[in-house]
N, C-alpha and C. Protein backbone atom coordinates (compact mmCIF):
# COMPACT_ATOMS: atom_id res chain seq x y z
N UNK A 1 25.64 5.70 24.73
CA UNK A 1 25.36 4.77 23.65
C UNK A 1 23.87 4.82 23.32
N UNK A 2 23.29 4.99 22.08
CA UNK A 2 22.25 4.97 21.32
C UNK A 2 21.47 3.73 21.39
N UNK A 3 20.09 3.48 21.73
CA UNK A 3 20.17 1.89 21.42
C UNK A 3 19.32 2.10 19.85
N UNK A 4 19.95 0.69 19.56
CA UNK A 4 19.58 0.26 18.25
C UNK A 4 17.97 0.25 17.50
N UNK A 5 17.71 0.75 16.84
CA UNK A 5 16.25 0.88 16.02
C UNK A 5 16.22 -0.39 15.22
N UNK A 6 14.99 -0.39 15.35
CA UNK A 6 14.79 -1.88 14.86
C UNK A 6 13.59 -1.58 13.65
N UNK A 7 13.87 0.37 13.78
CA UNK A 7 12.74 0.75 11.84
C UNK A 7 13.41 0.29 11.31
N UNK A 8 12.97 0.06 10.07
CA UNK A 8 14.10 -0.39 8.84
C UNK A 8 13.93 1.31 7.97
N UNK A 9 15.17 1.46 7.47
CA UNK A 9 14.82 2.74 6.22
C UNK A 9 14.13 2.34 5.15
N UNK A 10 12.86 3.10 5.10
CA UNK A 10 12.28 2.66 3.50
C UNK A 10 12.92 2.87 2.23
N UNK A 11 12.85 2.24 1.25
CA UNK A 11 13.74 2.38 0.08
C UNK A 11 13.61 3.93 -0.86
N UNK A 12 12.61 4.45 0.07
CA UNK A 12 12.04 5.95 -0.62
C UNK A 12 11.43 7.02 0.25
N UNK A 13 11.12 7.88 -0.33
CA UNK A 13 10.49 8.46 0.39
C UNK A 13 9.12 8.53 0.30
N UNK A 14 8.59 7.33 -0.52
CA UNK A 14 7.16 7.32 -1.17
C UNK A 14 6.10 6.95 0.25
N UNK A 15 5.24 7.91 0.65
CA UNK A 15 4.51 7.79 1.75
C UNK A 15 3.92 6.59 1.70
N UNK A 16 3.72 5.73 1.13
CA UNK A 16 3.02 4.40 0.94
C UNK A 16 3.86 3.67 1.85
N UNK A 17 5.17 3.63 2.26
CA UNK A 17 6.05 2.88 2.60
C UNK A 17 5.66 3.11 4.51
N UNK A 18 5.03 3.99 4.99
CA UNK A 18 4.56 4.37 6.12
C UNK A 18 3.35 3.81 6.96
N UNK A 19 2.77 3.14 5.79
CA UNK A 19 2.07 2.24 5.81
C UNK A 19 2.41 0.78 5.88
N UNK A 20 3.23 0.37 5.41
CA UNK A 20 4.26 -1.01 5.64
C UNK A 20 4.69 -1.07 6.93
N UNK A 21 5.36 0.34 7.20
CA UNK A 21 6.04 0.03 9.02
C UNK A 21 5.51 0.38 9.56
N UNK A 22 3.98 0.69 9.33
CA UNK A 22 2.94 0.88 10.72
C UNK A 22 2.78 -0.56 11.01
N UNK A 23 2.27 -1.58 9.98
CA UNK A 23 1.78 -2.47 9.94
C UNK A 23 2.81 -3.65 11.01
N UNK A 24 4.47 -2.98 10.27
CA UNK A 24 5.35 -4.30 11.25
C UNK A 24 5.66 -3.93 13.02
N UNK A 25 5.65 -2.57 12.77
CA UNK A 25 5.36 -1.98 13.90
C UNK A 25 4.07 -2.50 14.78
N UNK A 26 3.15 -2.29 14.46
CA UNK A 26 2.05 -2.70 15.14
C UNK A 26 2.01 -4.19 15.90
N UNK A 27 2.88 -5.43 14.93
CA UNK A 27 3.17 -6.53 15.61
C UNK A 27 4.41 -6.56 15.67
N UNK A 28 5.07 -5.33 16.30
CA UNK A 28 6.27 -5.25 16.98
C UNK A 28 7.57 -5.97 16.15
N UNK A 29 7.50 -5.95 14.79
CA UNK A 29 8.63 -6.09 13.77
C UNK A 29 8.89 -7.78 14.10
N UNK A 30 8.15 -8.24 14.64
CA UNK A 30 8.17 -9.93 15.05
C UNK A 30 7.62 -10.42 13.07
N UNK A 31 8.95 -11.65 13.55
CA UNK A 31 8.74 -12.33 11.56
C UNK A 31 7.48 -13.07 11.56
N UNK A 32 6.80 -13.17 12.76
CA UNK A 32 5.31 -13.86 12.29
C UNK A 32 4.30 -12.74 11.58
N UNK A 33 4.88 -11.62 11.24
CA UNK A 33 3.81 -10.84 10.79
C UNK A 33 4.45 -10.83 9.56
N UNK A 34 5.27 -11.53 8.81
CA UNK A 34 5.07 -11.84 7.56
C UNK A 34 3.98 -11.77 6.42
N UNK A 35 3.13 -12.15 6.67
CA UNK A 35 1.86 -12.38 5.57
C UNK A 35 1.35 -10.94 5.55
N UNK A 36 0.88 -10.87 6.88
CA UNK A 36 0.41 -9.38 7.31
C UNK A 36 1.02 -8.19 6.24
N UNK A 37 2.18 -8.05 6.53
CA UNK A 37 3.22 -7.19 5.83
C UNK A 37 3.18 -7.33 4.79
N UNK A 38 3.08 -8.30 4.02
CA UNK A 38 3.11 -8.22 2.63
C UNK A 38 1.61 -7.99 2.12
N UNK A 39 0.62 -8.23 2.80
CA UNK A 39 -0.72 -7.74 2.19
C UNK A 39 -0.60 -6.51 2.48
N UNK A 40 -0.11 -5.56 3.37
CA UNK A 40 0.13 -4.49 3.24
C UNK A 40 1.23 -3.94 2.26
N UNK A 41 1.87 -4.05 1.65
CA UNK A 41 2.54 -3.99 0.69
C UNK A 41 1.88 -4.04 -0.50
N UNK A 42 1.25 -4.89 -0.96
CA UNK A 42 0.59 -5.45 -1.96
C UNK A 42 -0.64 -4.29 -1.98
N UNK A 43 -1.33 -4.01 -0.97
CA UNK A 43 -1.87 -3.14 -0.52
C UNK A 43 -1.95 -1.64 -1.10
N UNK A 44 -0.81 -1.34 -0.97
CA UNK A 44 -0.41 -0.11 -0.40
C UNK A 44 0.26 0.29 -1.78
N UNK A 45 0.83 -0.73 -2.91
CA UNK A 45 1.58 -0.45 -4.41
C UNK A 45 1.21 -1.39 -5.17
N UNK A 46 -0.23 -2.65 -4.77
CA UNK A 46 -0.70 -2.75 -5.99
C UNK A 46 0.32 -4.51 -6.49
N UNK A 47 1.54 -4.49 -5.84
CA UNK A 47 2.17 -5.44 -6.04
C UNK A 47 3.37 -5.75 -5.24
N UNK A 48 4.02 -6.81 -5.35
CA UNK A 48 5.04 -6.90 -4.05
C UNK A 48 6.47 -7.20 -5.32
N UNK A 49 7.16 -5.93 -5.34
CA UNK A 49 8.58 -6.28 -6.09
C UNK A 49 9.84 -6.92 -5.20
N UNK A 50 10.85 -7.01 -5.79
CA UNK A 50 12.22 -7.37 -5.31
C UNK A 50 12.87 -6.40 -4.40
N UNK A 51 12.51 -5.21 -4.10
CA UNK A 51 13.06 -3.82 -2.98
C UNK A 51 11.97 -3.86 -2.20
N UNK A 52 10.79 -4.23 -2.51
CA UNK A 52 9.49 -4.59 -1.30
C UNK A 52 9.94 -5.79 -0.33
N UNK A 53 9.97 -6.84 -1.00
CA UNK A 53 10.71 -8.08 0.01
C UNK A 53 11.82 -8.00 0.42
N UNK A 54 12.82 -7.25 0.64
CA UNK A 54 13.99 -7.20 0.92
C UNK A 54 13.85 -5.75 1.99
N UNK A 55 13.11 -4.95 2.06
CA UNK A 55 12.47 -3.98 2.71
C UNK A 55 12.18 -4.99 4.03
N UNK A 56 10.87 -5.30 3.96
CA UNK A 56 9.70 -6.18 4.31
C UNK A 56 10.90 -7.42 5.47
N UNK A 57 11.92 -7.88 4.65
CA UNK A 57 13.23 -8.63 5.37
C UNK A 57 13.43 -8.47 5.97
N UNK A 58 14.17 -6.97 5.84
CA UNK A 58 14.98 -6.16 7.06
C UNK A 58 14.22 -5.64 8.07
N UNK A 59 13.31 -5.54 7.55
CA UNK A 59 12.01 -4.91 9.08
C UNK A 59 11.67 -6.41 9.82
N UNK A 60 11.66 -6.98 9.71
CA UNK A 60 11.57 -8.28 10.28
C UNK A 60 12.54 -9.30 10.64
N UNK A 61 13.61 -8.99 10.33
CA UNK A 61 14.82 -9.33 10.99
C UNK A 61 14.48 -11.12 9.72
N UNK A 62 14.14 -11.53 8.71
CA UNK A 62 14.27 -12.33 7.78
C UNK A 62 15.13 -12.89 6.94
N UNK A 63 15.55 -14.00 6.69
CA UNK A 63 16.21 -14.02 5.51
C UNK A 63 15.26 -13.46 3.91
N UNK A 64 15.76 -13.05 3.19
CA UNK A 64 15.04 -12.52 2.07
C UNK A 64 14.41 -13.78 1.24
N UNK A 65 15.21 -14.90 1.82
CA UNK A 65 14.59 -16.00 0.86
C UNK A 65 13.29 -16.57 1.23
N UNK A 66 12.88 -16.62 2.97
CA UNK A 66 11.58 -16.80 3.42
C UNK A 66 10.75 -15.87 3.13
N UNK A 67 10.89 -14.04 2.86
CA UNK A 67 9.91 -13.53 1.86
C UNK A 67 9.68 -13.83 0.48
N UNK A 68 10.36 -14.21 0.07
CA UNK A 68 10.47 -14.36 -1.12
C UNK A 68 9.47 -15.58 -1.72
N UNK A 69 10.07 -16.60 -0.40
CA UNK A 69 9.09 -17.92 -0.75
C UNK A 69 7.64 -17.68 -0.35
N UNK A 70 7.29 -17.12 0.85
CA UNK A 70 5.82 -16.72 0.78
C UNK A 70 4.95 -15.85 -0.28
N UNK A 71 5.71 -14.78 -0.85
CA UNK A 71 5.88 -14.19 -1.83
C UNK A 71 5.05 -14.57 -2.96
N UNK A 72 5.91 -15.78 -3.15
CA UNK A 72 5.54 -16.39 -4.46
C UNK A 72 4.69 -17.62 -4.30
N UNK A 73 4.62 -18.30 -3.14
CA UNK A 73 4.05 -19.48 -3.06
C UNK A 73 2.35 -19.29 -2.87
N UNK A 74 1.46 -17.90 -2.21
CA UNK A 74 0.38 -17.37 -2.30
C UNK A 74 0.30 -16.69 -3.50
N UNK A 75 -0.89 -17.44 -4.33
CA UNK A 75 -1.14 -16.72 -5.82
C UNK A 75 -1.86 -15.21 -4.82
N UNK A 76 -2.15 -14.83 -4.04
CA UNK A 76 -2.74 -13.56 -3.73
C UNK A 76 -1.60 -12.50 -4.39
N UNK A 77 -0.19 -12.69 -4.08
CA UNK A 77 0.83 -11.49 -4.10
C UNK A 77 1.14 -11.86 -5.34
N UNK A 78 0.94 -10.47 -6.41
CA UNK A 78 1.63 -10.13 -7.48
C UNK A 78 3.04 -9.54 -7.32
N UNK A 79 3.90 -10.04 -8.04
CA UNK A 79 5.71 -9.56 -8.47
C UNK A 79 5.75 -8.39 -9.42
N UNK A 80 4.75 -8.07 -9.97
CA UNK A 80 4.86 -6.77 -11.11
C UNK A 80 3.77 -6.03 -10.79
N UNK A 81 3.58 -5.39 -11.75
CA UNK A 81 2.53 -4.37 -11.70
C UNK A 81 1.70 -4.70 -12.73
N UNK A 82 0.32 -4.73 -12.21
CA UNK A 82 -0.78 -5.19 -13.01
C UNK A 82 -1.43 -3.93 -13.51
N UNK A 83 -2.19 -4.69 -14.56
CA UNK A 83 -2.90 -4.03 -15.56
C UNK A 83 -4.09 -2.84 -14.95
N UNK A 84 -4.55 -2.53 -15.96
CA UNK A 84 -6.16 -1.66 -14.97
C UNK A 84 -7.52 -2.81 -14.82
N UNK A 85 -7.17 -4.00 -15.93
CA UNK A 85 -8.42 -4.89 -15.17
C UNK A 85 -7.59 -5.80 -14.83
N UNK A 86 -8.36 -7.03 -14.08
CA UNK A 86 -7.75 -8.33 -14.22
C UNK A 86 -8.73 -9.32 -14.30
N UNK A 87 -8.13 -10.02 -15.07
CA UNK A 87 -9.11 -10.97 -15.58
C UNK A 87 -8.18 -12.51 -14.76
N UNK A 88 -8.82 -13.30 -13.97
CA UNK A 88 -8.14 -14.66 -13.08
C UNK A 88 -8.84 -15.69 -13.57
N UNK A 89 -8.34 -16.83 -14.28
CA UNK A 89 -8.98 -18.02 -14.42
C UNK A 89 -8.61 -19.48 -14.09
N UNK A 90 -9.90 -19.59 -13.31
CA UNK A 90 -9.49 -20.72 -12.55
C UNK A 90 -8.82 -22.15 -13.17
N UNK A 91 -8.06 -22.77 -13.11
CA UNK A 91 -7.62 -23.95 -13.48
C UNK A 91 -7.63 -25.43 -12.51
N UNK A 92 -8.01 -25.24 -11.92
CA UNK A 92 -8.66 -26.38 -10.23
C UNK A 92 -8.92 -27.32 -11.57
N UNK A 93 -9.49 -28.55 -10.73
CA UNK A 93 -9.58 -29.73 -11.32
C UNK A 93 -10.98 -29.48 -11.93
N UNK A 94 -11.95 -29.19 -11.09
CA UNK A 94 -13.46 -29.06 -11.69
C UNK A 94 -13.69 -28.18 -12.45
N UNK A 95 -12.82 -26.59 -12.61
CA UNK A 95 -13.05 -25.97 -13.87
C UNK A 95 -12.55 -26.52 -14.78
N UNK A 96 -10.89 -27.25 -14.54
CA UNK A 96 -10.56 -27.50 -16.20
C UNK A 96 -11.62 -28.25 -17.04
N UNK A 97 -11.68 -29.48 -16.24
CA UNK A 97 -13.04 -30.46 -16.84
C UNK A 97 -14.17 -29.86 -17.51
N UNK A 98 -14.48 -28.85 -16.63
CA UNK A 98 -15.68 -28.27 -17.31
C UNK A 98 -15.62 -27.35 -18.48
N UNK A 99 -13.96 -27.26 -18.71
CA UNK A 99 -13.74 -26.10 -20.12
C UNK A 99 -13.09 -24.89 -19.55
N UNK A 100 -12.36 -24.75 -18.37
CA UNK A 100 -11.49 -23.53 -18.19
C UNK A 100 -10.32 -23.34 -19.59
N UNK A 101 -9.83 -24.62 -19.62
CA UNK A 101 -8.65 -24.41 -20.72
C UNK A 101 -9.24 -23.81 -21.96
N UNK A 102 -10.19 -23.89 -22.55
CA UNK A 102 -11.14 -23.26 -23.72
C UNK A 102 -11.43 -21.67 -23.36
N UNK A 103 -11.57 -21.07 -21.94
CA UNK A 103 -11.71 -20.03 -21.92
C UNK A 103 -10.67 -19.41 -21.81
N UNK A 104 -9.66 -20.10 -20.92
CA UNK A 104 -8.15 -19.31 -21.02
C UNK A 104 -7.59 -19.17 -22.61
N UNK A 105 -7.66 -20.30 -23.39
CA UNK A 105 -8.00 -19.90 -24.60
C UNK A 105 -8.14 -18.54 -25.66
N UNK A 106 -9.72 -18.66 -25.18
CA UNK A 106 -9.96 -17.47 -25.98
C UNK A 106 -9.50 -16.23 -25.21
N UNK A 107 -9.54 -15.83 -24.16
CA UNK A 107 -8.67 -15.25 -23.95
C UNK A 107 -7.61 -14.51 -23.72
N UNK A 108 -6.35 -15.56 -24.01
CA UNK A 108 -5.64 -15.17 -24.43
C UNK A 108 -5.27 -14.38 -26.23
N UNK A 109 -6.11 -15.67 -26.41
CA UNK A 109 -6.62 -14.72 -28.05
C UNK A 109 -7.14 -13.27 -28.19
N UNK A 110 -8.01 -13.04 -27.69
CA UNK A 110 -8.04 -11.83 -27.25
C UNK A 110 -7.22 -10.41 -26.52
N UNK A 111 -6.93 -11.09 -25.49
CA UNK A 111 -6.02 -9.57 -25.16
C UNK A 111 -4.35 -10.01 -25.56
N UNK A 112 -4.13 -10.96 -26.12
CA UNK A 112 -2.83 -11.18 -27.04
C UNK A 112 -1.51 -11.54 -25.70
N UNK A 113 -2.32 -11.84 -24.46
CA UNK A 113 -1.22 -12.40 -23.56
C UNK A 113 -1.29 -13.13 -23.20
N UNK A 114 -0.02 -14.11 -22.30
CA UNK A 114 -0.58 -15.43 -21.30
C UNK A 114 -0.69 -14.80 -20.28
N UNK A 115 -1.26 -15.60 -19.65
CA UNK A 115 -1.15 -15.82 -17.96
C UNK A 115 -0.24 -15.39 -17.48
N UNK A 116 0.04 -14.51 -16.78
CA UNK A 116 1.34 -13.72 -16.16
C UNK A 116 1.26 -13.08 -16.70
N UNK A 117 1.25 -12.36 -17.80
CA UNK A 117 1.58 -10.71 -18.51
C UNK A 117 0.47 -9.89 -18.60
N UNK A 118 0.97 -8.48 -18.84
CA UNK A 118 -0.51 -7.31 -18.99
C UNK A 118 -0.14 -7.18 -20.40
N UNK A 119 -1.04 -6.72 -20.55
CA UNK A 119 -0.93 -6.04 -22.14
C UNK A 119 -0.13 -4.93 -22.52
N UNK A 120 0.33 -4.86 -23.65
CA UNK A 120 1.71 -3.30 -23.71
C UNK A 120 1.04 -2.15 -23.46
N UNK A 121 -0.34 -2.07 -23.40
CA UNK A 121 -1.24 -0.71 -22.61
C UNK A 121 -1.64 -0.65 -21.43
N UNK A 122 -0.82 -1.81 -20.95
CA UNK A 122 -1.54 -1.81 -19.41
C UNK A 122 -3.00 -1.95 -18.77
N UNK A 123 -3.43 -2.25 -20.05
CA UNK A 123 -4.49 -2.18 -20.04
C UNK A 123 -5.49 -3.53 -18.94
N UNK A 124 -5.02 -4.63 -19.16
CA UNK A 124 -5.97 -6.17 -18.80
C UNK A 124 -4.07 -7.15 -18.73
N UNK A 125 -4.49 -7.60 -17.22
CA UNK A 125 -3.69 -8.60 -16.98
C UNK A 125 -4.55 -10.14 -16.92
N UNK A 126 -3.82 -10.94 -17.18
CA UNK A 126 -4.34 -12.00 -17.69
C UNK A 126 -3.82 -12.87 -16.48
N UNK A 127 -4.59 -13.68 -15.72
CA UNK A 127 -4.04 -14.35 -14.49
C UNK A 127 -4.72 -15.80 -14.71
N UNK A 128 -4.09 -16.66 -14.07
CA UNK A 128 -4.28 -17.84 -13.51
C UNK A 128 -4.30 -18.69 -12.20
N UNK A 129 -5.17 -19.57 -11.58
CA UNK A 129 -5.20 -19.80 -10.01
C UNK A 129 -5.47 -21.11 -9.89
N UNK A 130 -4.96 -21.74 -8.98
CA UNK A 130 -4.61 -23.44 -9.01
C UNK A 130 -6.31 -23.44 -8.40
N UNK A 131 -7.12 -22.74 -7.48
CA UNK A 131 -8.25 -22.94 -7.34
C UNK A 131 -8.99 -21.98 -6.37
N UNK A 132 -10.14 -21.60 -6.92
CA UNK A 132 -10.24 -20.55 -6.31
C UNK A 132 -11.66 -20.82 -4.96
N UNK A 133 -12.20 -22.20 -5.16
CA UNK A 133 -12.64 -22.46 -3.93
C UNK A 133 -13.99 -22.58 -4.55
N UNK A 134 -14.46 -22.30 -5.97
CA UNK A 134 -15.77 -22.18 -5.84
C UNK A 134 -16.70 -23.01 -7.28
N UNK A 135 -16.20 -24.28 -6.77
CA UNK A 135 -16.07 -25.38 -7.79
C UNK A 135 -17.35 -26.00 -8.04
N UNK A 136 -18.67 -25.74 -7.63
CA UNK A 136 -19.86 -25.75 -7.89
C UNK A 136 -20.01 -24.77 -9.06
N UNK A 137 -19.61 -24.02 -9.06
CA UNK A 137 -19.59 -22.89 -10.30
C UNK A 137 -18.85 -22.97 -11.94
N UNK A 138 -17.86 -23.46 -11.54
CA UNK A 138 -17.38 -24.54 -12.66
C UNK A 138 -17.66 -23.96 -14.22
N UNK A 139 -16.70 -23.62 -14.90
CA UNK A 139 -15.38 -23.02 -14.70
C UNK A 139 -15.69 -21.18 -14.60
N UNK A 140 -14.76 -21.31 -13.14
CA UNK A 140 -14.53 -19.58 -12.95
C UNK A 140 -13.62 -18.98 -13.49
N UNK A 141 -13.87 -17.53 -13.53
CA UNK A 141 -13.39 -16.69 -13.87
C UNK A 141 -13.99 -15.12 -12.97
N UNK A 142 -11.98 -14.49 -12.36
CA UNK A 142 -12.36 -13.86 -11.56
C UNK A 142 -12.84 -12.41 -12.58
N UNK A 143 -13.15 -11.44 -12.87
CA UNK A 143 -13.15 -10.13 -13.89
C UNK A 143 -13.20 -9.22 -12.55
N UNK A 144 -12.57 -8.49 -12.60
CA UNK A 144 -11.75 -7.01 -11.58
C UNK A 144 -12.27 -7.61 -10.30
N UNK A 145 -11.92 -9.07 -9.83
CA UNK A 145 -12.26 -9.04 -8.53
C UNK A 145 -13.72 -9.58 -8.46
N UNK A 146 -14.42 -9.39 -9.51
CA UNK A 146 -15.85 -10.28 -9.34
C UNK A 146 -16.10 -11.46 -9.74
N UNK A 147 -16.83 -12.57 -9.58
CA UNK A 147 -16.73 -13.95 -9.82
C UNK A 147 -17.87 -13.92 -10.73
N UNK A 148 -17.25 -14.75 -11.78
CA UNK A 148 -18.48 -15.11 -12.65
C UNK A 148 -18.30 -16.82 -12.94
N UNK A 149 -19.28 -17.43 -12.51
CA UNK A 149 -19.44 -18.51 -12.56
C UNK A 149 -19.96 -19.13 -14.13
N UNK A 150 -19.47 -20.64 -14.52
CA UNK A 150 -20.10 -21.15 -15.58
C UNK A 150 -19.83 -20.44 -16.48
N UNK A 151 -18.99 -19.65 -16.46
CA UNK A 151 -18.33 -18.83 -17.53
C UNK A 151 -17.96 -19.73 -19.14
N UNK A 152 -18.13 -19.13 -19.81
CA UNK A 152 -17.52 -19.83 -20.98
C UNK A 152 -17.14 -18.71 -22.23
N UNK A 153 -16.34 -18.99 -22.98
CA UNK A 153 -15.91 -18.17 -24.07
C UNK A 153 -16.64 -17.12 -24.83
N UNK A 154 -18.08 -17.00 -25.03
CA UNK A 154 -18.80 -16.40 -25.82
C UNK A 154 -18.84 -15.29 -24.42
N UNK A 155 -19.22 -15.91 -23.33
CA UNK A 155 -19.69 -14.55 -22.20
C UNK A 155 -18.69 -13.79 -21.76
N UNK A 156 -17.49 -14.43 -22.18
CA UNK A 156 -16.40 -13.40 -21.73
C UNK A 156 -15.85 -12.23 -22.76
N UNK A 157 -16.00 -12.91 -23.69
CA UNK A 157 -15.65 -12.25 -24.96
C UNK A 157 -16.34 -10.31 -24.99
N UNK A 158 -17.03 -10.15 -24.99
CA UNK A 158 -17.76 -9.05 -24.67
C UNK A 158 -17.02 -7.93 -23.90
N UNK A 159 -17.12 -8.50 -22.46
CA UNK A 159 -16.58 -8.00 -21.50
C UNK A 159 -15.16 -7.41 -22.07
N UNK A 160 -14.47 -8.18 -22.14
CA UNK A 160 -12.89 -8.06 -22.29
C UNK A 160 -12.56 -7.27 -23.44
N UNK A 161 -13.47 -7.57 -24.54
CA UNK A 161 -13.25 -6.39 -25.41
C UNK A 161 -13.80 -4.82 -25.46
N UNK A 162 -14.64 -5.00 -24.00
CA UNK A 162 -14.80 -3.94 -23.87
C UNK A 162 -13.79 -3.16 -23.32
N UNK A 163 -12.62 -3.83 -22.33
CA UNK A 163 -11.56 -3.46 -21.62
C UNK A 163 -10.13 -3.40 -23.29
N UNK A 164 -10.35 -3.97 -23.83
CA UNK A 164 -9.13 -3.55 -24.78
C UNK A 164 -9.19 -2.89 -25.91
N UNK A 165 -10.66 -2.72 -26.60
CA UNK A 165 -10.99 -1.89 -27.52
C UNK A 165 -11.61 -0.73 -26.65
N UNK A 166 -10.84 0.34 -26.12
CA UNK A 166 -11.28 1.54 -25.74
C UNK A 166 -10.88 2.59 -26.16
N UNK A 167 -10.49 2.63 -27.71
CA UNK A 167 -10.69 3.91 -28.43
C UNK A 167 -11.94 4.63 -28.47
């Protein structure tokens, strides 16, 4: 008798996925390495889909609904595939006050999406975050990962059209 493997089969043969079961591997496919696993995931493709968490499940011996809920309940893990920039704006209590809703705003006026969607070029995903911690700065805005504080509509404007007018 064989004993039982406790790899899970990856849904592909995409080497990225080798990287996921090093990671559950490494804390021995135990479901406390949940988070772990999915930043490696997220990691490793950029975003965490519906065959990632259900992957991510079975390697961890999970119900799919406790990935699912961590999943979604950390604004860190994206469900799709994002754009080539990203633009994150904070909505916390001390940016709105200070005019986040005016910059999400323009904005959206600008690259022609809400919050949650990329643009049909893939170009700039448009995000939103209950708070991003850095409320002396008032109102943030993340641009590819960098923080720009005291942000307001005229200073973003620039930027962003530099990301969607790139003919």
């Amino acid at each position: 008798m064989q004993p039982i493997s406790t790899k899970p089969t990856p849904p592909s043969d995409d080497k990225r996925w080798r990287i996921v079961t090093a990671t559950m591997r490494r804390h021995g496919f135990r479901p406390d390495a949940l988070i772990e696993t999915l930043h490696s995931v997220q990691e490793a493709f950029g975003y965490v889909d519906d065959e990632a968490m259900r992957f991510v499940a079975r390697g961890l011996q999970l119900p799919p609904s406790r990935v699912y809920g961590a999943a979604t309940f950390y604004n860190y893990f994206m469900l799709k595939p994002q754009g080539e920039h990203t633009c994150v704006v904070c909505l916390g209590t001390a940016c709105y006050i200070k005019g986040a809703a005016e910059v999400l705003e323009q904005l959206q006026l600008l690259t022609g999406v809400k919050p949650g969607e990329t643009t049909p070029d893939k170009k700039v995903s448009l995000l939103s975050a209950r708070c991003m911690g850095a409320c002396g700065l008032a109102p943030v805005v993340v641009l590819d990962g960098e923080v720009n504080g005291m942000a307001s509509p005229e200073a973003l404007t620039a930027k962003v059209e530099e990301w969607t007018h790139h003919d």
